[in-house]
C-alpha atoms as a PDB file:
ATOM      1  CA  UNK A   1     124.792 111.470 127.270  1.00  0.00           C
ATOM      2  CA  UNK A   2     123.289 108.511 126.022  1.00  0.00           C
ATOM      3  CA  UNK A   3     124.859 104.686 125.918  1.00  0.00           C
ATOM      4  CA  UNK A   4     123.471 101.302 125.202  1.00  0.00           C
ATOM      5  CA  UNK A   5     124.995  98.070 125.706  1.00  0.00           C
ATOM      6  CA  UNK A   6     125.943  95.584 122.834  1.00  0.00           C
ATOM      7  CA  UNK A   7     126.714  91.799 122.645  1.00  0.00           C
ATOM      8  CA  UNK A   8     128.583  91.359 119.642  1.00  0.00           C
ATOM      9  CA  UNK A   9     127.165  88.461 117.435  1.00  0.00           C
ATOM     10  CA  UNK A  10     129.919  88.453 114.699  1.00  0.00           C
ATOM     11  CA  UNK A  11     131.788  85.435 114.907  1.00  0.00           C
ATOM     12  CA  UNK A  12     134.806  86.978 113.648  1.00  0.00           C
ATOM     13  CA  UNK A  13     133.951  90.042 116.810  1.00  0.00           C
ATOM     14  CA  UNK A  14     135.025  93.999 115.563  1.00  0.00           C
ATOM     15  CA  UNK A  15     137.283  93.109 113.166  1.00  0.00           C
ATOM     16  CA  UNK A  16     139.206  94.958 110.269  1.00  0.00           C
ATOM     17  CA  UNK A  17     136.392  95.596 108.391  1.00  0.00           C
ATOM     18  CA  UNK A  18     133.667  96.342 110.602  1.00  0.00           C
ATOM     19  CA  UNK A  19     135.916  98.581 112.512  1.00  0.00           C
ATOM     20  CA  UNK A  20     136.681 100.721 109.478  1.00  0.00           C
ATOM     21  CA  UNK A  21     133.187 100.861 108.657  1.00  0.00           C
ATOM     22  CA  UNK A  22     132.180 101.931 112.167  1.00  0.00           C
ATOM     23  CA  UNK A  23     134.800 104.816 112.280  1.00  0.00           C
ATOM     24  CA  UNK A  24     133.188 106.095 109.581  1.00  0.00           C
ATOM     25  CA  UNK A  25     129.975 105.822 110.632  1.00  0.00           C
ATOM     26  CA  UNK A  26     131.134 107.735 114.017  1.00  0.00           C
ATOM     27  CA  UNK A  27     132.233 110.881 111.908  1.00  0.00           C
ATOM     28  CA  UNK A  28     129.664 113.213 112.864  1.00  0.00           C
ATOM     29  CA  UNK A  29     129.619 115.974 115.980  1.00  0.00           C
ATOM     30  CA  UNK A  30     129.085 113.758 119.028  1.00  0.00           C
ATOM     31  CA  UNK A  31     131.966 111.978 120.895  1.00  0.00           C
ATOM     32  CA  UNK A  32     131.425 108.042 120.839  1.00  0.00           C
ATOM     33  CA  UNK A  33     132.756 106.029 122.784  1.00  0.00           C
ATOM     34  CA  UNK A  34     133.478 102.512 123.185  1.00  0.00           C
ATOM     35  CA  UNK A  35     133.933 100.180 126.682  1.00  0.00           C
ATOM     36  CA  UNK A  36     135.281  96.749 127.260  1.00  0.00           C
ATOM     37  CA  UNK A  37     136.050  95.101 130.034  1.00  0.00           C
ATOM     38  CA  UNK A  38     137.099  98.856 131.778  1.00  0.00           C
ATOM     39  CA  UNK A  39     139.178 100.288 129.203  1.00  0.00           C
ATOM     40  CA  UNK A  40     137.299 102.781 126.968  1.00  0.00           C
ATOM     41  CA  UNK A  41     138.521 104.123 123.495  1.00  0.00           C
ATOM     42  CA  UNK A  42     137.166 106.667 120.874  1.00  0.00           C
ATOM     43  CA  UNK A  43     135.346 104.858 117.824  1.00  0.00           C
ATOM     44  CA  UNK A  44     136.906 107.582 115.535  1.00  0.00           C
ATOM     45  CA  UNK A  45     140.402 105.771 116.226  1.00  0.00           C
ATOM     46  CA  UNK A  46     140.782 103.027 114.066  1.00  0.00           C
ATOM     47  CA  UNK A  47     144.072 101.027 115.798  1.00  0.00           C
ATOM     48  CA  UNK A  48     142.617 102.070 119.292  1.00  0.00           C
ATOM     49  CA  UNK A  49     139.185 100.066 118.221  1.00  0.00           C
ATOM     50  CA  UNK A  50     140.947  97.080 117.019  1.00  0.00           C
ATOM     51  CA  UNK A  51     143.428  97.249 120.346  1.00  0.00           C
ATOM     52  CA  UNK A  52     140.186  95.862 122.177  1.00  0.00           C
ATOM     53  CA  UNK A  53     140.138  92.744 120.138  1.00  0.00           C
ATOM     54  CA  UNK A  54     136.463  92.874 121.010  1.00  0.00           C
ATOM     55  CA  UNK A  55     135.300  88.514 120.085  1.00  0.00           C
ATOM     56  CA  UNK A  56     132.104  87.016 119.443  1.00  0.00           C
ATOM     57  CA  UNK A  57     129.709  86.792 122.414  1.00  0.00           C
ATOM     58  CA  UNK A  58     131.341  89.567 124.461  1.00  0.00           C
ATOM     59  CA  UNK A  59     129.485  92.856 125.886  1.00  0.00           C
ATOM     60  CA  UNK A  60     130.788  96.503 124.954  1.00  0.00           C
ATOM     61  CA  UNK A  61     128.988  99.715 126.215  1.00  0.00           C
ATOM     62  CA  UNK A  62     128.855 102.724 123.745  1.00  0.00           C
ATOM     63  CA  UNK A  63     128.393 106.423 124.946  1.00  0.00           C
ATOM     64  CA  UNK A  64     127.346 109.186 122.837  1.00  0.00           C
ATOM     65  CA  UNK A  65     127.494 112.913 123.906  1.00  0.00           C
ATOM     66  CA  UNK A  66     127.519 115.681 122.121  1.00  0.00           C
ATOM     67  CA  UNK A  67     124.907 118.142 119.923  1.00  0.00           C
ATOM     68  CA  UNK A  68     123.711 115.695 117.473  1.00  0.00           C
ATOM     69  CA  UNK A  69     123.569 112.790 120.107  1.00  0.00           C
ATOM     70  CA  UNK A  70     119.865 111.644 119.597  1.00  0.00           C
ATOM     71  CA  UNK A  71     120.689 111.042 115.847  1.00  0.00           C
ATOM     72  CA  UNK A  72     124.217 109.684 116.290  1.00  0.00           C
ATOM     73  CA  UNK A  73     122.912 107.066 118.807  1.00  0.00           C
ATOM     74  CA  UNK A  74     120.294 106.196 117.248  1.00  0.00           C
ATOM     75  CA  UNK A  75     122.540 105.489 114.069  1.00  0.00           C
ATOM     76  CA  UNK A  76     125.255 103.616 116.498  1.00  0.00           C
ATOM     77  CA  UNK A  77     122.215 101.311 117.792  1.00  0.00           C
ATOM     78  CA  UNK A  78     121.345 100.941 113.734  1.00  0.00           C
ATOM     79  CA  UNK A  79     124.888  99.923 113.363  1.00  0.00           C
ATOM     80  CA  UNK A  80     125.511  97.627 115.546  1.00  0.00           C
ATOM     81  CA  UNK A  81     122.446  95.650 115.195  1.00  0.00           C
ATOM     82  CA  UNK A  82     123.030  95.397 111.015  1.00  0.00           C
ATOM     83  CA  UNK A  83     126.964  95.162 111.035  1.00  0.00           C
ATOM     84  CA  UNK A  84     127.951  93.168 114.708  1.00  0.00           C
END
């Protein structure tokens, strides 16, 4: 398993759009993960992303595990940094 730590930049935080961009981007063999705050949800699910109401400024953690890990983290990181 492999997870990094994020401090969302996007003054508008993981909103409607980024979040249906980053489910997409999580469709691959791996299980990612998302934490804030304690409560953890799968990327894949769109409402249960947006339930976190993630804001500008604050920290999430995101774990990847699975067979194609090294490249799915690697394209989280990518992600994050370009999109949030």
């Amino acid at each position: 398993m492999k997870s990094f730590e994020y401090t969302v930049k996007d003054e508008l935080g993981i909103h409607a759009r980024p979040a249906g961009m980053l489910v997409k981007e999580a469709k691959n063999e791996s299980k990612i993960t998302i934490t804030k705050e304690g409560k953890t949800v799968d990327v894949t699910k769109l409402m249960m992303l947006m339930s976190l109401a993630v804001k500008c400024g604050q920290t999430v953690e995101i774990q990847v595990e699975g067979s194609d890990e090294d490249i799915a983290f690697e394209g989280m990181k990518a992600f994050f940094e370009a999109n949030l």
